[in-house]
Structures are given as C-alpha cells and as structure tokens.
Protein backbone atom coordinates (compact mmCIF):
# COMPACT_ATOMS: atom_id res chain seq x y z
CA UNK A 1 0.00 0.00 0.00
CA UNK A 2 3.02 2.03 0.82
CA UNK A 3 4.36 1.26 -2.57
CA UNK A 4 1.32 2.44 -4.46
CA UNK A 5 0.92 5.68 -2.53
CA UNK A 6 4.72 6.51 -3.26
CA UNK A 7 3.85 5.44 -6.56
CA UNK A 8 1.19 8.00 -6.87
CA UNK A 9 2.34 11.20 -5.16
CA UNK A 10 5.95 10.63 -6.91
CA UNK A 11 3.77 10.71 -10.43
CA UNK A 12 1.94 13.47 -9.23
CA UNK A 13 4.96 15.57 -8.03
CA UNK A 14 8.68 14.56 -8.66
CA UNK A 15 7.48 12.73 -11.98
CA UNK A 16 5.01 14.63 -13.06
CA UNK A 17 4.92 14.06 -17.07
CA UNK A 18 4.27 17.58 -17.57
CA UNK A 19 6.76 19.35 -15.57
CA UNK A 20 9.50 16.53 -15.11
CA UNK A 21 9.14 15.52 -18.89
CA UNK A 22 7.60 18.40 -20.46
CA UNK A 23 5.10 15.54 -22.48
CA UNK A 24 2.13 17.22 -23.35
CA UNK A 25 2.94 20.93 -23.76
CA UNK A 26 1.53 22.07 -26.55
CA UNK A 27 -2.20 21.79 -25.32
CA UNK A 28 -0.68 22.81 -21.56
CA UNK A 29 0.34 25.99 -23.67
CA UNK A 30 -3.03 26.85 -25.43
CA UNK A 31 -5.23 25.65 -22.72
CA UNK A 32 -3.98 27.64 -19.74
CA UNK A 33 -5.12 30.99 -20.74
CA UNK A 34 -9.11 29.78 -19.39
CA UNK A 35 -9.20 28.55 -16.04
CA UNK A 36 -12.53 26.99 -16.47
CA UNK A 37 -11.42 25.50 -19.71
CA UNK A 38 -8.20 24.42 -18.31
CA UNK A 39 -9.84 22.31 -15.27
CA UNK A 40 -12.35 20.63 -18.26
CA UNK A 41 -9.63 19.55 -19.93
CA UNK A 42 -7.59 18.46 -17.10
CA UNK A 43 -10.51 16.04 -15.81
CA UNK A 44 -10.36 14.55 -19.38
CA UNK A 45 -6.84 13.96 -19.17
CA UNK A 46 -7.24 12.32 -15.85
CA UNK A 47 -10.03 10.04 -17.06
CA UNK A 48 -8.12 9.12 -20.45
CA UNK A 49 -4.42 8.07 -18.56
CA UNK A 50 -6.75 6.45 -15.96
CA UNK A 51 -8.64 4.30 -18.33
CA UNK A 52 -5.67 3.79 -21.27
CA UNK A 53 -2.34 2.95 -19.21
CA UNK A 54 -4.40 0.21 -17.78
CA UNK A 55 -6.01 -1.32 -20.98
CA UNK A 56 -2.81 -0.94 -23.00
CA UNK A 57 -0.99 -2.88 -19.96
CA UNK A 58 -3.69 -5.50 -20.39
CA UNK A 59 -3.31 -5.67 -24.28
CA UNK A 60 0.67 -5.41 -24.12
CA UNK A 61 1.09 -8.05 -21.59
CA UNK A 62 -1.87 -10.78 -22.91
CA UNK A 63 -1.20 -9.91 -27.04
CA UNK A 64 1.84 -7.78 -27.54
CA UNK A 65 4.96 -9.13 -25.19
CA UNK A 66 7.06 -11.65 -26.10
CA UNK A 67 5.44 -15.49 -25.45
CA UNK A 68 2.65 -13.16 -24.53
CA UNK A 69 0.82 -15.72 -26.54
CA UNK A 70 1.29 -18.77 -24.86
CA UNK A 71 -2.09 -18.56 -23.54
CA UNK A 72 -3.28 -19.29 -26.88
CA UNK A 73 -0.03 -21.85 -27.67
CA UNK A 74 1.97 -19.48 -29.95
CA UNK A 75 4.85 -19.01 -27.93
CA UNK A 76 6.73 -17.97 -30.81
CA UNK A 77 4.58 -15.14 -32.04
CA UNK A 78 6.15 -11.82 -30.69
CA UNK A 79 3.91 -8.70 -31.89
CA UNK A 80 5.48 -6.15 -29.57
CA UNK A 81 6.70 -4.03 -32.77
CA UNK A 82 2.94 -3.29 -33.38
CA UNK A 83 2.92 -1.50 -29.55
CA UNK A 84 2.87 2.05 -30.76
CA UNK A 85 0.26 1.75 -33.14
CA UNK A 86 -2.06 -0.31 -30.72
CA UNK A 87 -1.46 2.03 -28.31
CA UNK A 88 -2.19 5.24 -30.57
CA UNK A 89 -5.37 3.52 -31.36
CA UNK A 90 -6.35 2.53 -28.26
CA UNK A 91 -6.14 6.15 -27.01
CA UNK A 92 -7.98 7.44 -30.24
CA UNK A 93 -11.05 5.28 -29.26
CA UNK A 94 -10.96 6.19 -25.95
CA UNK A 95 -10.79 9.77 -26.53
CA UNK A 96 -13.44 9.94 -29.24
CA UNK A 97 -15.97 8.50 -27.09
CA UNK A 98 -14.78 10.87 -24.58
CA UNK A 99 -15.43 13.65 -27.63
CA UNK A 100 -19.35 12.21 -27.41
CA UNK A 101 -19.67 12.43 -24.20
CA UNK A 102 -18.70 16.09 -23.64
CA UNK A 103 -20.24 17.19 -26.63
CA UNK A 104 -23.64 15.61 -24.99
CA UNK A 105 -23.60 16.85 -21.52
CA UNK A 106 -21.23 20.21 -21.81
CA UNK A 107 -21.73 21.97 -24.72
CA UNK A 108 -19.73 24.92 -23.36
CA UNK A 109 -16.59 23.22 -22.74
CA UNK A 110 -16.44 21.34 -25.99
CA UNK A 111 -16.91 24.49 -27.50
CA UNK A 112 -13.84 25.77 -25.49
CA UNK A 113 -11.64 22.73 -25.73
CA UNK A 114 -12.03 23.26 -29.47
CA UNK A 115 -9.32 21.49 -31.57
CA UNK A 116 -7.71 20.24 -28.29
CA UNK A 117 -9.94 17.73 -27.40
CA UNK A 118 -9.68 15.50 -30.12
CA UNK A 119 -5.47 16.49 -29.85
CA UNK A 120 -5.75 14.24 -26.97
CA UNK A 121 -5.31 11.38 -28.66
CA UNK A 122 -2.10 12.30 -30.10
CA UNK A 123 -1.23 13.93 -27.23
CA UNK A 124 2.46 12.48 -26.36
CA UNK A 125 1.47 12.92 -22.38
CA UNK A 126 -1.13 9.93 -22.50
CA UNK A 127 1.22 7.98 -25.58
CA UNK A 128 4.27 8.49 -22.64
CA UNK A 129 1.95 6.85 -19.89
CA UNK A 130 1.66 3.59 -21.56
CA UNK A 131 5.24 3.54 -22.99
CA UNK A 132 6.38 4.32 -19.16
CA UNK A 133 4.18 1.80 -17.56
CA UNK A 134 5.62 -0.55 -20.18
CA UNK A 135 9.76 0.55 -19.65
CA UNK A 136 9.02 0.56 -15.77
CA UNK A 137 7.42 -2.92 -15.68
CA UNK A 138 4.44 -2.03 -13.62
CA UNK A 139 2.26 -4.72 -12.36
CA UNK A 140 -1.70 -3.97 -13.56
CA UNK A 141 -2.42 -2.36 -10.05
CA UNK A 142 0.54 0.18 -10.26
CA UNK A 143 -0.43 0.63 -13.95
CA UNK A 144 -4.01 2.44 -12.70
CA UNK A 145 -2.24 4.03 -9.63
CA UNK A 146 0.17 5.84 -12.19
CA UNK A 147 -2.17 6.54 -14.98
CA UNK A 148 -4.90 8.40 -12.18
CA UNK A 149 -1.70 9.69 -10.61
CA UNK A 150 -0.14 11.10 -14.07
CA UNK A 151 -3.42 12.54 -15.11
CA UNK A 152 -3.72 14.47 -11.42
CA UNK A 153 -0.39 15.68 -11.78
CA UNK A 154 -0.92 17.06 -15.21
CA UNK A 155 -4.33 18.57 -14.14
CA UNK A 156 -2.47 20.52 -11.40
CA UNK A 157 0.16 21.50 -13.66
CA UNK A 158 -2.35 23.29 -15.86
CA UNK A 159 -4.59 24.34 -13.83
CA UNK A 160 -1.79 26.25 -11.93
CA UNK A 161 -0.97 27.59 -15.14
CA UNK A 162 -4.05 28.88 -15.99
CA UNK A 163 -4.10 31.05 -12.27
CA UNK A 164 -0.72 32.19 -12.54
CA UNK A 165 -1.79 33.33 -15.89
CA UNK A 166 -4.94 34.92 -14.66
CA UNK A 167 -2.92 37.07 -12.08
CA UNK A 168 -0.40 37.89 -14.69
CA UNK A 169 -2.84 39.52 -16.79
CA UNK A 170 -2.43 42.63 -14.25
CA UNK A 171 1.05 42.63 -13.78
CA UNK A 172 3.18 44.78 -14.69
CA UNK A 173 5.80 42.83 -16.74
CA UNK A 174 9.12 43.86 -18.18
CA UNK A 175 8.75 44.68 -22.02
CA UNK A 176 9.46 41.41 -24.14
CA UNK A 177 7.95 39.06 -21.48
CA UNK A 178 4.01 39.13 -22.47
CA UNK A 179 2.77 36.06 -23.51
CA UNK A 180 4.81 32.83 -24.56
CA UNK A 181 7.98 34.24 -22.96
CA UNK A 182 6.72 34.13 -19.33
CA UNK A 183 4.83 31.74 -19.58
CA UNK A 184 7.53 29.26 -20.23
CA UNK A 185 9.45 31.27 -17.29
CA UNK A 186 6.55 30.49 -14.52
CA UNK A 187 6.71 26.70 -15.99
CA UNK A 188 9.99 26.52 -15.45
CA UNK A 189 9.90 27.74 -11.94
CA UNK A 190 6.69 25.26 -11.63
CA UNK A 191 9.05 22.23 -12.76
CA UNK A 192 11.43 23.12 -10.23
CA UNK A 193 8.91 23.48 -7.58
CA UNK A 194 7.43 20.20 -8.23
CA UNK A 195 10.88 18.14 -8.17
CA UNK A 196 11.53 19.53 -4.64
CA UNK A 197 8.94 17.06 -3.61
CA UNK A 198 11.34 14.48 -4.63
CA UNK A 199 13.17 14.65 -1.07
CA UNK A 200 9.79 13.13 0.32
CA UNK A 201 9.42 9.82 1.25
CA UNK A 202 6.46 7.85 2.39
C-alpha cells in the first residue's frame, strides 16, 4: 500500500509528465489561458491516462509481449513491434468516445476545448503513460495508480498555469515578457517546484 501511494504522489509531483518531462505541452500551452477550460480539460486527461495505461498494460502483456501468446499456444509469435500503433489507437477510441460524451452533456466546454480535445489522442502525455508503464514494468495495479496519478499531476500542472496566468494579466511585466515568454518562465519555476517534492518519502 506504501508502494502504491509513493507510486502516486511521486507521479503526481517529482514525476510529473508535464513538468519533469515536459510531455504534453503544446495543449498545456493553449489551454492555460481559461481557467474553467483548463480544469475541463484536465478532468479529461485524468479520465483518459486512468482508463488507457491500464487497458494498454492489459493488451501489451496478454497480445503484444514476447510469449505473450502462450495462452493461446503461440509461444513464438512476438507482436510487440505493433505497440505504438495499438497504443495510438487505443487512445484514439478512448478519446473519441470521450469527444461524445462532452459534446452531450457540456456543450460549453467542448466548445472551449475546441481542436484540443480530439489532440488528446495524439497527445504524447497519454502515448508516454503507456510507454512508461511498459519501460518501468508495472504490475496492472501500479499501472491504474500511475495513470490516475499522471493525469492528477498534469491537471495541477495546468490548472496552476491557468491562475498564474490569470494574475499575470495585471502585472506589470518587463517589455518582451508578455505572452509565450513568461509563460515558459513560470513553468519553469513550476518544474522546479514540483521536483523539490522528490526529497519526500512515504
């Protein structure tokens, strides 16, 4: 239980695969400016790395590993060069049903996700969950506690974002920095804030 909560709050925090990796930036980026917007979005992140790291550790370890097969007596059969495109489509399928779903019940917020919602799906934050929880050799269980524990961590990265920006609209900011330049700036101090958390352990 230990393991798993470490697990989590080091996804979350030290690893965060926003600020630790910088995966998933270029909706981080666009997104941020809303605050509203930016907490829509990150609850869809959350529910696609919650429901995709798992089902992509189930299809990678019972069709795609080597002797993954065996089950089915072809020991020999080794499909794990088709991972990143069962993974891509995975996510796509998830994340157009997702589409549906906030199109039917939040008309508003699809309308401000815009283009980014279906970007999901090639976002490289939810490909890197599954191609993490595949390089780390996570057991199923740790495979949901990271991908709910990557999607929090990105939520609060953006959603952080989207204050700081909020606050920065009034300040008074040196000529040159408007826009992209401090933006990157307060993600960078974000990224180091975050990995101080690294010192903690459970």
């Amino acid at each position: 239980m230990v393991d798993l909560l470490s697990l989590f709050m080091n996804s979350v925090f030290a690893g965060n695969i926003l600020l630790a990796y910088f995966l998933g930036m270029c909706s981080f980026v666009a997104i941020s400016k809303n605050l509203n917007t930016a907490i829509g979005l990150g609850f869809a992140v959350i529910f696609v790395l919650t429901v995709t790291v798992p089902l992509n550790w189930l299809i990678f370890h019972f069709l795609l590993a080597p002797e993954a097969l065996a089950w089915a007596g072809l020991e020999d059969v080794n499909l794990s060069f088709l991972r990143l495109v069962i993974f891509i489509c995975v996510i796509a399928a998830i994340v157009q049903g997702l589409e549906m779903l906030i199109d039917r019940f939040s008309a508003s917020l699809y309308a401000g996700l815009g283009i980014f919602l279906p970007l999901i799906a090639v976002n490289c934050a939810i490909l890197g969950g599954s191609l993490f929880m595949v390089e780390r050799e996570y057991t199923f269980i740790e495979s949901v506690v990271f991908g709910f524990g990557a999607g929090v961590g990105w939520m609060l990265a953006i959603v952080a974002m989207a204050a700081a920006r909020i606050r920065m609209r009034y300040a008074d900011l040196p000529y040159g920095l408007n826009g992209f330049a401090i933006t990157m700036i307060v993600t960078g101090l974000m990224a180091m804030g975050f990995i101080l958390f690294s010192g903690i352990s459970l």
